[in-house]
N, C-alpha and C. Protein backbone atom coordinates (compact mmCIF):
# COMPACT_ATOMS: atom_id res chain seq x y z
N UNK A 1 95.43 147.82 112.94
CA UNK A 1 94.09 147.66 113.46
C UNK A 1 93.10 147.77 112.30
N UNK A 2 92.16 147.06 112.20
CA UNK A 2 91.02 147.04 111.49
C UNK A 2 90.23 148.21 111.59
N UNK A 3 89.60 148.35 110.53
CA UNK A 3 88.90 149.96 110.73
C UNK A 3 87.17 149.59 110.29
N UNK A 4 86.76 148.80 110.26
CA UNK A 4 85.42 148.43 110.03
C UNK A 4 84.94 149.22 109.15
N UNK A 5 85.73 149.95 108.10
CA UNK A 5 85.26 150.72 106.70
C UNK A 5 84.48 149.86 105.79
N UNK A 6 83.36 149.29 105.89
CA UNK A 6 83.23 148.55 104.32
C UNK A 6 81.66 149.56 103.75
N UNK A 7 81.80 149.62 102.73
CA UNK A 7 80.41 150.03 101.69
C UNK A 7 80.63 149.17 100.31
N UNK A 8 79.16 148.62 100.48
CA UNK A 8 79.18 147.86 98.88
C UNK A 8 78.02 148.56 98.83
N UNK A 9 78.10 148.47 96.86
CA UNK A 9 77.17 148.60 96.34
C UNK A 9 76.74 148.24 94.82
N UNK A 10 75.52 147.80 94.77
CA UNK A 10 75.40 147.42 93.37
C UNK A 10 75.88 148.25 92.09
N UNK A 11 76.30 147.59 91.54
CA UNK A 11 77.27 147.88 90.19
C UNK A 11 76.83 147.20 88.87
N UNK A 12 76.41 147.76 88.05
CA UNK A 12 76.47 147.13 86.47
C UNK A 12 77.63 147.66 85.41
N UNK A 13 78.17 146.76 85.09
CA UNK A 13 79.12 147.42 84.31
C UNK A 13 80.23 145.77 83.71
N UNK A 14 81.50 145.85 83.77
CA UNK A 14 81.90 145.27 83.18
C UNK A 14 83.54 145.15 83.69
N UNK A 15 84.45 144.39 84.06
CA UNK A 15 85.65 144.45 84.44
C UNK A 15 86.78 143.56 83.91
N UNK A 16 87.87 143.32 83.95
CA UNK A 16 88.90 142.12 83.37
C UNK A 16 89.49 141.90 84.28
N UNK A 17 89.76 140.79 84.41
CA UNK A 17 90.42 139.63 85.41
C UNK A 17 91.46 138.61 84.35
N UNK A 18 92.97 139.14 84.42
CA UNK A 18 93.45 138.54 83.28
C UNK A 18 93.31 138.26 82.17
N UNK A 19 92.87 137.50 81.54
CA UNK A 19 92.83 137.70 79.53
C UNK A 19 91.08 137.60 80.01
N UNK A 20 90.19 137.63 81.17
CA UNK A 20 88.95 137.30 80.94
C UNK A 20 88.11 138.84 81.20
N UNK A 21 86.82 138.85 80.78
CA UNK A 21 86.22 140.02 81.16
C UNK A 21 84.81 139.45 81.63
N UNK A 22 84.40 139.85 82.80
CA UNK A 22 83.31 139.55 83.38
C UNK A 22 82.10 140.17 83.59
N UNK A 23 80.85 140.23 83.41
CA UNK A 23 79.97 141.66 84.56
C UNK A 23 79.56 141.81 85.37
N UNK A 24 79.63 142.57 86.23
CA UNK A 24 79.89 143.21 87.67
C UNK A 24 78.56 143.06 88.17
N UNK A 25 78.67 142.46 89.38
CA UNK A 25 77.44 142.70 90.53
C UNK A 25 77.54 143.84 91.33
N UNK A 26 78.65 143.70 92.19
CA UNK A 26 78.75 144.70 93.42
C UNK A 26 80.37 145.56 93.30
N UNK A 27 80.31 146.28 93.96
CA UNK A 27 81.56 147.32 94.36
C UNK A 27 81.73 146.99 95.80
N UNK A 28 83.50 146.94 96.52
CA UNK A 28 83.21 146.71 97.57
C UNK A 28 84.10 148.00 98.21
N UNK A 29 83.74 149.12 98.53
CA UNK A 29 85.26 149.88 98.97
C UNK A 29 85.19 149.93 100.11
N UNK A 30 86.71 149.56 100.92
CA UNK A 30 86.86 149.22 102.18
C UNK A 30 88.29 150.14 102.44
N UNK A 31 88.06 150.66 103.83
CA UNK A 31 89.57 151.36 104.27
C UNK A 31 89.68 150.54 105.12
N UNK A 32 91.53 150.08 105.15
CA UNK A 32 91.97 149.03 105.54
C UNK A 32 93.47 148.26 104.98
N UNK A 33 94.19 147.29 105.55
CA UNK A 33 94.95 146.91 105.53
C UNK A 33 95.18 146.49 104.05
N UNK A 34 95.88 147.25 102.90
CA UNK A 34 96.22 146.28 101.44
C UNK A 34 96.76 144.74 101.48
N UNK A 35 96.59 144.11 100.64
CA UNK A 35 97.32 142.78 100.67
C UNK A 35 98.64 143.05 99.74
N UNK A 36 98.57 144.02 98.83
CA UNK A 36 99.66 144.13 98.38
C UNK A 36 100.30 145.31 97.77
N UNK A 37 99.98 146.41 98.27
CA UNK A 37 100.69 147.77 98.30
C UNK A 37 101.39 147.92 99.43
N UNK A 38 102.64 148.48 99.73
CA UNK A 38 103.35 148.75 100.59
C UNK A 38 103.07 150.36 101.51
N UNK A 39 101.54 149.64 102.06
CA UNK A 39 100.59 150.37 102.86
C UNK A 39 100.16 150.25 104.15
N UNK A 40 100.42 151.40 105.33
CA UNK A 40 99.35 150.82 106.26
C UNK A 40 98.55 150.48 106.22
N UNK A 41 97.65 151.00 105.67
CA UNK A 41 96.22 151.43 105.85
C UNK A 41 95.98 151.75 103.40
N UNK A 42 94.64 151.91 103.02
CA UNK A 42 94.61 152.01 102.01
C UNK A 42 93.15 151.95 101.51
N UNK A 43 92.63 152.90 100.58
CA UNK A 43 91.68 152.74 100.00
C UNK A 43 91.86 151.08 99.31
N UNK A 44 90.78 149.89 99.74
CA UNK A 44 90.00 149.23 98.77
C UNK A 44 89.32 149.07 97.92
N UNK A 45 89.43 148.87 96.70
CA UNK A 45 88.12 148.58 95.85
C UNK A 45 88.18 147.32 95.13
N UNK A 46 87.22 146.47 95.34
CA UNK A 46 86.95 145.22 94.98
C UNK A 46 85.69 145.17 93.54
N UNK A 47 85.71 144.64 92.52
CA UNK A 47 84.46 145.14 91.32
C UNK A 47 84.65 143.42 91.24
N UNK A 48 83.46 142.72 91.90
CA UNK A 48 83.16 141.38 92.19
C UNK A 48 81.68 141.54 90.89
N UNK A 49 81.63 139.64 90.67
CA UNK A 49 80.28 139.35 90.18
C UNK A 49 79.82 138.07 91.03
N UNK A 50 79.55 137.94 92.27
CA UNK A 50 78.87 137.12 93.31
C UNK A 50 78.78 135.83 92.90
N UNK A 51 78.01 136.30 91.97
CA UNK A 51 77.53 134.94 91.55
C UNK A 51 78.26 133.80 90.42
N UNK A 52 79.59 134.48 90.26
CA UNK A 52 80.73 133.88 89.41
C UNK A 52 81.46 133.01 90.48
N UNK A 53 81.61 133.72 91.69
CA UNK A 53 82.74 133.11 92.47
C UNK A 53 83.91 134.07 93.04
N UNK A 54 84.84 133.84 93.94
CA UNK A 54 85.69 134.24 94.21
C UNK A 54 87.21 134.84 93.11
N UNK A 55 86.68 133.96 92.04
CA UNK A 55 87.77 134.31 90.82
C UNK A 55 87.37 135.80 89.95
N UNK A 56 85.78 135.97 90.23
CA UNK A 56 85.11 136.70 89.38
C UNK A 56 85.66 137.89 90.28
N UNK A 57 86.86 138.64 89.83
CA UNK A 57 87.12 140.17 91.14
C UNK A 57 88.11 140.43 90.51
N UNK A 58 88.18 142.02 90.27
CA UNK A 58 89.27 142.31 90.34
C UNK A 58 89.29 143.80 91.67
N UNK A 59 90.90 143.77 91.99
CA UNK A 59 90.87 144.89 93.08
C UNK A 59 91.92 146.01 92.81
N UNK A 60 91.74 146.93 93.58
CA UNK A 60 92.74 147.90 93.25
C UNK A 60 92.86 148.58 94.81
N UNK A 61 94.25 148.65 95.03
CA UNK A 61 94.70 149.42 96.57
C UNK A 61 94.97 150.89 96.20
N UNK A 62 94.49 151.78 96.47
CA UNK A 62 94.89 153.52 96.59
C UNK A 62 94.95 154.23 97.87
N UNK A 63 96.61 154.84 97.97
CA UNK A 63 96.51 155.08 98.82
C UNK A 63 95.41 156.63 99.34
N UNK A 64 94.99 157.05 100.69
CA UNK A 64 94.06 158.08 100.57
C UNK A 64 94.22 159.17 99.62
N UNK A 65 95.06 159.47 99.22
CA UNK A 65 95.48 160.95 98.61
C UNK A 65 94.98 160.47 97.10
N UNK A 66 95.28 159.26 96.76
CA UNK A 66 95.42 158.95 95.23
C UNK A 66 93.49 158.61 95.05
N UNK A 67 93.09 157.83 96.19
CA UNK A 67 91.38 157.68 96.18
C UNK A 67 90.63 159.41 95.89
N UNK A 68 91.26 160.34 96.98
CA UNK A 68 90.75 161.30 96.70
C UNK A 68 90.77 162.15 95.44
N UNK A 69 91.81 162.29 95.00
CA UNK A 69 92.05 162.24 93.36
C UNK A 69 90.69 161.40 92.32
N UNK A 70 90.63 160.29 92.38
CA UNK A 70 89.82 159.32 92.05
C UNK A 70 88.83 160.08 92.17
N UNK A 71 88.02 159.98 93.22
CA UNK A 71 86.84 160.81 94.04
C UNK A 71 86.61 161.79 92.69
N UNK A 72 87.37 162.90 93.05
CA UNK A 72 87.30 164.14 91.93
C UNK A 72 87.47 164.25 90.65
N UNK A 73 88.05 163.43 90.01
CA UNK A 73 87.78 162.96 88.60
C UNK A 73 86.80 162.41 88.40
N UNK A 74 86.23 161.06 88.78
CA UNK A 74 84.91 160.80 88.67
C UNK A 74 83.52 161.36 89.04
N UNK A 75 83.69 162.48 89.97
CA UNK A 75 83.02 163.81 89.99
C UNK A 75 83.07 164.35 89.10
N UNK A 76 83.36 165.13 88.20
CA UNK A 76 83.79 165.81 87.53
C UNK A 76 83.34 165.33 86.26
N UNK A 77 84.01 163.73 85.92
CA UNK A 77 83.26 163.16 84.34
C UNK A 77 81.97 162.61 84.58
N UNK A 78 80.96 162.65 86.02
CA UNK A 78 79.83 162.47 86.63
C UNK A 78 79.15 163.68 85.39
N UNK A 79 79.22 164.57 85.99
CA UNK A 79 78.74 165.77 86.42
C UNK A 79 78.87 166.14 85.03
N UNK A 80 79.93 165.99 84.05
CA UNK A 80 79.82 166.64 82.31
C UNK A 80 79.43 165.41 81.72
N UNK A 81 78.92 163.91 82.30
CA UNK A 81 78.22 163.16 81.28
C UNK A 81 76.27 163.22 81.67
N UNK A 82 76.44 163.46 82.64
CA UNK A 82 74.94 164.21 83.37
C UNK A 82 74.39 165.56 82.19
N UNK A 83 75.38 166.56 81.87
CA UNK A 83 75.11 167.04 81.17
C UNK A 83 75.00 167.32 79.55
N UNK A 84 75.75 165.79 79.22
CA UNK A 84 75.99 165.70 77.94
C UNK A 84 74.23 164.90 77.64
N UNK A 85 74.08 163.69 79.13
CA UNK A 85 72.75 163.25 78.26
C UNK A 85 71.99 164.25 78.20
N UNK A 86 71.60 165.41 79.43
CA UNK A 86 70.87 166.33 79.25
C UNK A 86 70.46 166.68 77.83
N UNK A 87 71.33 167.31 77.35
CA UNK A 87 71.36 167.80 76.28
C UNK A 87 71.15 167.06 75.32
N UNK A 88 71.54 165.80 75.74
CA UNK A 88 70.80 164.59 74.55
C UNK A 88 69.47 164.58 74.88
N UNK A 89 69.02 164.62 75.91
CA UNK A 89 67.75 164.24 75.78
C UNK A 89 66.69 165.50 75.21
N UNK A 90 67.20 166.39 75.77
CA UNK A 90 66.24 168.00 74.88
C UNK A 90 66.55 167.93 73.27
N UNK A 91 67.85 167.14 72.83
CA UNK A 91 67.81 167.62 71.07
C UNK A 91 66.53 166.36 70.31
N UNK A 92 66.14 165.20 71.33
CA UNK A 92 65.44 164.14 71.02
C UNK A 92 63.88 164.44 71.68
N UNK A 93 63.21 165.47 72.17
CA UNK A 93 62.21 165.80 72.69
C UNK A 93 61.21 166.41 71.61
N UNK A 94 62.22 167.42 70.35
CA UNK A 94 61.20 167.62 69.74
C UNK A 94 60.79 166.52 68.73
N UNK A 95 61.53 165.55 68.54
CA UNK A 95 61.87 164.47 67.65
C UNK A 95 60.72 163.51 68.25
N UNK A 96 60.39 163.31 69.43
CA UNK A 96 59.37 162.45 69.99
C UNK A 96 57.95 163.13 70.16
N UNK A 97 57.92 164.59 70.06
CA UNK A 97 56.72 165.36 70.29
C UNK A 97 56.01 165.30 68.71
């Protein structure tokens, strides 16, 4: 059964699609049926550029346990690069004053 999970959201950044590398419009993560993990059900993530086309994508299937993992690592290097600019930006404050 379909689970009507979808969230996109705008994305800048950069991805590879075979020997090519493209830049990213949107994120699409959807819970739902994989096309090719040996999954019921599965975290989606789609890193599309819209306006390239259908070729412009690459995807990745995780199952929940391995997304949540995901989740918390990218929490985590969130949260110590939040504080690395911090700190960049106070050693460049007296430098601009």
């Amino acid at each position: 059964m379909c689970t009507s999970i979808v969230e996109i959201v705008e994305a800048k950044g950069a991805t590879k699609h075979g020997n090519r590398w493209f830049p990213l419009s949107h994120a699409v993560v959807t819970y739902d049926h994989p096309q090719y993990a040996l999954l019921d059900d599965a975290i989606l993530i789609d890193f599309v550029n819209r306006a390239q086309g259908p070729g412009a994508r690459t995807a990745v299937e995780l199952t929940l346990e391995s997304a949540k993992a995901l989740h918390a690592a990218l929490s985590k290097a969130i949260a110590e690069a939040d504080a690395e600019e911090g700190e960049r930006a106070e050693r460049l404050e007296p430098a601009l004053a």
